[in-house]
PDB file of N, CA and C in Angstrom:
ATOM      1  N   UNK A   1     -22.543   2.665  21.095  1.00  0.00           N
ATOM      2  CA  UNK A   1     -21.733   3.437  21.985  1.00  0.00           C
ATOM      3  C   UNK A   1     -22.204   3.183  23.418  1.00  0.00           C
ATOM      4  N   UNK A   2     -21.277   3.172  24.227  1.00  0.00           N
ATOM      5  CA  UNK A   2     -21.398   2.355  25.674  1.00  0.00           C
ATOM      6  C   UNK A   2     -21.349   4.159  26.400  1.00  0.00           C
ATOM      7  N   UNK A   3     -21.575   4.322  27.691  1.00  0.00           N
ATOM      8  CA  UNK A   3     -21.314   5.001  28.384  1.00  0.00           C
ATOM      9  C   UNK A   3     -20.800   4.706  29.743  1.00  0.00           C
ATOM     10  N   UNK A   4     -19.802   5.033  30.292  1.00  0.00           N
ATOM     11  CA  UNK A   4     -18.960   4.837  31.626  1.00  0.00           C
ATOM     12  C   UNK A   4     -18.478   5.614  32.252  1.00  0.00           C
ATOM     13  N   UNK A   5     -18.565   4.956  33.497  1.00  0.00           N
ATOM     14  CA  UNK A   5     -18.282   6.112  34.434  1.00  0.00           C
ATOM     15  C   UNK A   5     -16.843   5.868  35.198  1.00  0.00           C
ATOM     16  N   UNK A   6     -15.746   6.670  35.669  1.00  0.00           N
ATOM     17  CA  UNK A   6     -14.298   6.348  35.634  1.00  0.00           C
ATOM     18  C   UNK A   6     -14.125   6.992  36.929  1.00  0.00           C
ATOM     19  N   UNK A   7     -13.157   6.374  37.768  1.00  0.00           N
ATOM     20  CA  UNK A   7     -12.518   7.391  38.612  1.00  0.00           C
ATOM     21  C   UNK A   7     -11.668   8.436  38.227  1.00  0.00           C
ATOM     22  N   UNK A   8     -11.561   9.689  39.297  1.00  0.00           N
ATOM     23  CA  UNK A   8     -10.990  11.103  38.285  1.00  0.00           C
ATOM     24  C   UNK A   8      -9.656  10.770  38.281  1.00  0.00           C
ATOM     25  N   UNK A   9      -9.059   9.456  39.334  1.00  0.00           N
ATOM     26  CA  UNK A   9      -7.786   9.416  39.393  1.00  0.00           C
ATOM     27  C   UNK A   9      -7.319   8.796  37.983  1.00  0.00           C
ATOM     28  N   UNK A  10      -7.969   8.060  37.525  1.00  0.00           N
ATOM     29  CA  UNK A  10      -7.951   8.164  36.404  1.00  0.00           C
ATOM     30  C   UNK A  10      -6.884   8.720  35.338  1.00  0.00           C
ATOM     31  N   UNK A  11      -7.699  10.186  35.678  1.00  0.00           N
ATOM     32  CA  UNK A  11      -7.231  11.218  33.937  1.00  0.00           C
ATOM     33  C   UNK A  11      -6.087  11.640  34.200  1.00  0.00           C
ATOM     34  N   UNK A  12      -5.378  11.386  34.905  1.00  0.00           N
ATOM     35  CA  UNK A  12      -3.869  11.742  35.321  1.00  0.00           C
ATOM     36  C   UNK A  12      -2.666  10.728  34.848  1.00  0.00           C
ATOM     37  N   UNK A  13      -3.315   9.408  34.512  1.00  0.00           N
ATOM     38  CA  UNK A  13      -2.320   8.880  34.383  1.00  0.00           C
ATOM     39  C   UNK A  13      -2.126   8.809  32.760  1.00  0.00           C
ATOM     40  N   UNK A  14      -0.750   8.329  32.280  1.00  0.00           N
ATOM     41  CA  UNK A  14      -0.346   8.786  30.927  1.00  0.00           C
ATOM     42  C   UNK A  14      -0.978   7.956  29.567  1.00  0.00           C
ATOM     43  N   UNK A  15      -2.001   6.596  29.705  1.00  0.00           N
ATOM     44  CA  UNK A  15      -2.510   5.746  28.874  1.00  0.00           C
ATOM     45  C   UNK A  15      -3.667   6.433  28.585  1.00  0.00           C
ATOM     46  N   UNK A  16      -4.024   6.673  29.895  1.00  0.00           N
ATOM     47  CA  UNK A  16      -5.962   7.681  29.674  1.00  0.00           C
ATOM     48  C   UNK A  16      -5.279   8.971  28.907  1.00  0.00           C
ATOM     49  N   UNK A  17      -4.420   9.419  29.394  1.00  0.00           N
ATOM     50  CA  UNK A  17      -4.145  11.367  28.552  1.00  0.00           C
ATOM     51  C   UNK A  17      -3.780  11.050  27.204  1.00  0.00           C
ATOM     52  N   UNK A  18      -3.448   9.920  26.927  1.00  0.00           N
ATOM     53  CA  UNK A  18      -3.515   9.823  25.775  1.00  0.00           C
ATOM     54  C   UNK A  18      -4.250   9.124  24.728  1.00  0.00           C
ATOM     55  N   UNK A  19      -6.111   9.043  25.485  1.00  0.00           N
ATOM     56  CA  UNK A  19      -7.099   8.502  24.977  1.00  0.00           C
ATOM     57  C   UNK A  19      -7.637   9.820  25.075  1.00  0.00           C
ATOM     58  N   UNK A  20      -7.244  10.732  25.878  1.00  0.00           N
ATOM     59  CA  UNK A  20      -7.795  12.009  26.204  1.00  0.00           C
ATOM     60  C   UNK A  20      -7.284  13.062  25.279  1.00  0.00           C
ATOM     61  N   UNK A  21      -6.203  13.082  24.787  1.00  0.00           N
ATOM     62  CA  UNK A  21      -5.342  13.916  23.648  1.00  0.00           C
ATOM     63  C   UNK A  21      -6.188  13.313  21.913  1.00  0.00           C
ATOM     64  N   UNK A  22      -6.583  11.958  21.904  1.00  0.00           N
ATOM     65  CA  UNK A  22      -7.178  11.422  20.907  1.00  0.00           C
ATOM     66  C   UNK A  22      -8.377  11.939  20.742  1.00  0.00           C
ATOM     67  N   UNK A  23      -9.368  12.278  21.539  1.00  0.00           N
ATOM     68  CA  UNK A  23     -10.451  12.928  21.989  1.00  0.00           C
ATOM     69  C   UNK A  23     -10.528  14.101  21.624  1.00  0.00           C
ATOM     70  N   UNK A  24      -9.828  14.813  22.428  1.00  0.00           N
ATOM     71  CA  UNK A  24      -9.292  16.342  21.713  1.00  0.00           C
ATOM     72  C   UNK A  24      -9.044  16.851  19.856  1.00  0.00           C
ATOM     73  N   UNK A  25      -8.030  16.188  19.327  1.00  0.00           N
ATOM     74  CA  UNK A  25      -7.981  16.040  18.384  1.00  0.00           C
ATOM     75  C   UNK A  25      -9.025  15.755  17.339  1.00  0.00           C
ATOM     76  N   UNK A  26      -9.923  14.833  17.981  1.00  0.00           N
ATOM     77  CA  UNK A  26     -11.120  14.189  17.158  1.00  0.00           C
ATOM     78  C   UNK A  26     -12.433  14.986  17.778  1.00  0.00           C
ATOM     79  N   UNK A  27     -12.747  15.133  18.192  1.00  0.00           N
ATOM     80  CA  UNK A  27     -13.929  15.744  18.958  1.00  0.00           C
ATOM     81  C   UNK A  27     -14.089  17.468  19.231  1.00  0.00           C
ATOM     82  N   UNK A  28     -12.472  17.548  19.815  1.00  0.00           N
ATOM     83  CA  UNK A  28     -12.575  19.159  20.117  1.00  0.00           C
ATOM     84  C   UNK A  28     -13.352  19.299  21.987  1.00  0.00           C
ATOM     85  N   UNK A  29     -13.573  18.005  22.149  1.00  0.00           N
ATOM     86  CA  UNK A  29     -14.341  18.156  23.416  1.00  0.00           C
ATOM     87  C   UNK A  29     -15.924  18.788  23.180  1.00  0.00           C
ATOM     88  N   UNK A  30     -16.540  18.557  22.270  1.00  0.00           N
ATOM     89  CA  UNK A  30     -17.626  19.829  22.066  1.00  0.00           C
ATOM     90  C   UNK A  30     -18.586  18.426  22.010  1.00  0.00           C
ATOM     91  N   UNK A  31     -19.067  18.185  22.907  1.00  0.00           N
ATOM     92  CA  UNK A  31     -20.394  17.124  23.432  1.00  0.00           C
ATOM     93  C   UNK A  31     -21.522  18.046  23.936  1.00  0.00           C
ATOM     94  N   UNK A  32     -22.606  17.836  23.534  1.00  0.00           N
ATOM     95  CA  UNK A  32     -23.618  18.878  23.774  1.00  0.00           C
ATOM     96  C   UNK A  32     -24.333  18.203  25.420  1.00  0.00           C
ATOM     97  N   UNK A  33     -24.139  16.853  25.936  1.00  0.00           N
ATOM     98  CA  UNK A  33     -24.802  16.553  26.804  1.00  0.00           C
ATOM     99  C   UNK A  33     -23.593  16.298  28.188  1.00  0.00           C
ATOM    100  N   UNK A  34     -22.976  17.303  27.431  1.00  0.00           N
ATOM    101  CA  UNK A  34     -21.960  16.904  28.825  1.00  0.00           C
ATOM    102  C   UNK A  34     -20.762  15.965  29.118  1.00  0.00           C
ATOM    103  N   UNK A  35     -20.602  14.895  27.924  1.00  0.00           N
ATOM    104  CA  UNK A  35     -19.986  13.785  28.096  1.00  0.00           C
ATOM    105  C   UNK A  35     -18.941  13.622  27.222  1.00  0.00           C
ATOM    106  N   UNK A  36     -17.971  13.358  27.333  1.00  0.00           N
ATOM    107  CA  UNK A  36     -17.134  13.039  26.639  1.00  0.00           C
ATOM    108  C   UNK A  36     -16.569  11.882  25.685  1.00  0.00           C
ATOM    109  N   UNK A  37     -16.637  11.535  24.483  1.00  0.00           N
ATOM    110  CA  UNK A  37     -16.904  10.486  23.322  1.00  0.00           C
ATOM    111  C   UNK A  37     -14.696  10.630  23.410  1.00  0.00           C
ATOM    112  N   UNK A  38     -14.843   9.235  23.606  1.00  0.00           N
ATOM    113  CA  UNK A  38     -13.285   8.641  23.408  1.00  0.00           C
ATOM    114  C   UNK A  38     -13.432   7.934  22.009  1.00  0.00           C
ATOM    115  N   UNK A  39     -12.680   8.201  21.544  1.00  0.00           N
ATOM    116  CA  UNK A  39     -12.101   7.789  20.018  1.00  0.00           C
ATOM    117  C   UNK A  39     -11.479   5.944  20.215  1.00  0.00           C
ATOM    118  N   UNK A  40     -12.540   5.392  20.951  1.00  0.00           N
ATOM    119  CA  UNK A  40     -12.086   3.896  20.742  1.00  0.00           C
ATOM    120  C   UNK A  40     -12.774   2.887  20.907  1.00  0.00           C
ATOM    121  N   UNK A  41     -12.680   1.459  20.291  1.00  0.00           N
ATOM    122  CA  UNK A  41     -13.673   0.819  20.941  1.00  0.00           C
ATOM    123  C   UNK A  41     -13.915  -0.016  22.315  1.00  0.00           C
ATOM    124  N   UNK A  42     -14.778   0.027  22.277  1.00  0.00           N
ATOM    125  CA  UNK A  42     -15.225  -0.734  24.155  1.00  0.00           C
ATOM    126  C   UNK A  42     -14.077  -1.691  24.587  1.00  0.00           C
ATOM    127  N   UNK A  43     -13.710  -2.449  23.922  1.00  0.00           N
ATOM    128  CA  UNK A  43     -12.499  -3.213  24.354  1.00  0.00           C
ATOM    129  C   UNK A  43     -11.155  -2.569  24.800  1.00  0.00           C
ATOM    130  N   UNK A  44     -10.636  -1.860  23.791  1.00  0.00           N
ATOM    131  CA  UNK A  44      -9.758  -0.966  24.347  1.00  0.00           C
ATOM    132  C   UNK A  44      -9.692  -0.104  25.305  1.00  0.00           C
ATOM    133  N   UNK A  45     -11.390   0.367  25.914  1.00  0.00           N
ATOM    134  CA  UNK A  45     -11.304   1.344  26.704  1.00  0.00           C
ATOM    135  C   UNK A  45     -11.264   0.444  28.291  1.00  0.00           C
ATOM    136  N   UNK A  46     -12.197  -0.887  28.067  1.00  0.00           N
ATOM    137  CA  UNK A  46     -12.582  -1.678  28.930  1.00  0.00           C
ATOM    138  C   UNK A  46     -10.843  -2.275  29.246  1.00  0.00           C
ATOM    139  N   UNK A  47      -9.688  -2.419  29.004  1.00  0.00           N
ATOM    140  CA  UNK A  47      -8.349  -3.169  28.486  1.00  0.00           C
ATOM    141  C   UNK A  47      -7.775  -1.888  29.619  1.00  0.00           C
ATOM    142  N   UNK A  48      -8.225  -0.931  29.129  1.00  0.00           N
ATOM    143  CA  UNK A  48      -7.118   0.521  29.417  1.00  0.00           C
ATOM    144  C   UNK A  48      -7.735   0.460  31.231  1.00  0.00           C
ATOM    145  N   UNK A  49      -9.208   0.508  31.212  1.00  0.00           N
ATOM    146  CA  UNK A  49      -9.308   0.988  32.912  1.00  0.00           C
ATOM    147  C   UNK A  49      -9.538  -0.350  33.273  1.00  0.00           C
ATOM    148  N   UNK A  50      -9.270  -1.669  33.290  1.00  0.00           N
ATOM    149  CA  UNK A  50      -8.904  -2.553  33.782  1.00  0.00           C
ATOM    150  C   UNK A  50      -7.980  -2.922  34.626  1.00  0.00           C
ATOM    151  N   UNK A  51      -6.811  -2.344  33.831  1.00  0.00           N
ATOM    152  CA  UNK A  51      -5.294  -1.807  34.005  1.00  0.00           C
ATOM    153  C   UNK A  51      -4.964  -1.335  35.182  1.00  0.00           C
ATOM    154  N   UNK A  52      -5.287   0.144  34.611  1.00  0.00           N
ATOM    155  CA  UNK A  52      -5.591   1.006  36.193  1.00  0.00           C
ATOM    156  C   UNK A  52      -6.313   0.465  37.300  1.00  0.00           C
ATOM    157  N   UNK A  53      -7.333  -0.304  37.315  1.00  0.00           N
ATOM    158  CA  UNK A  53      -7.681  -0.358  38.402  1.00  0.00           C
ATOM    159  C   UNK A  53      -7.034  -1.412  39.389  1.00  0.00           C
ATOM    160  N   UNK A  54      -6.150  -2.302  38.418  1.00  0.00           N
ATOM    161  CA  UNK A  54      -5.321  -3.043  38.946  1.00  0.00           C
ATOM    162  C   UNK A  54      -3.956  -2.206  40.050  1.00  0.00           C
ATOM    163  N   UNK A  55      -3.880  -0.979  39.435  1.00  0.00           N
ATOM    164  CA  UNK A  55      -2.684  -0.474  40.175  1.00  0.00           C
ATOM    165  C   UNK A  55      -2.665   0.382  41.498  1.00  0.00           C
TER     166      UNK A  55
END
C-alpha cells in the first residue's frame, strides 16, 4: 500500500467521488491514523490523478 498526497481540488471532481463513494462503502471511512484507504490499485489511482492534473 502506497500513500499520497492529492490536491483538495481534487475531491470535487466526479472520477475521485467516485473512488471516494467506493471507499465509503468499503471502509466506512474509519482509518485509525487519519488517512484514508481507496479501494484500488496504484495504477488506477496513479491513471485517475494523472488525469486531473492534466485539466
Amino acid at each position: 500500500m502506497k500513500r499520497f498526497v492529492i490536491p483538495i481540488s481534487y475531491l470535487i471532481h466526479p472520477s475521485f467521488q467516485d473512488l471516494l463513494s467506493q471507499s465509503e462503502e468499503e471502509f466506512r471511512y474509519d482509518h485509525p491514523m487519519g488517512g484514508l484507504t481507496i479501494p484500488c490499485s496504484d495504477d488506477v489511482f496513479q491513471n485517475i490523478t494523472s488525469h486531473l492534473n492534466s485539466l
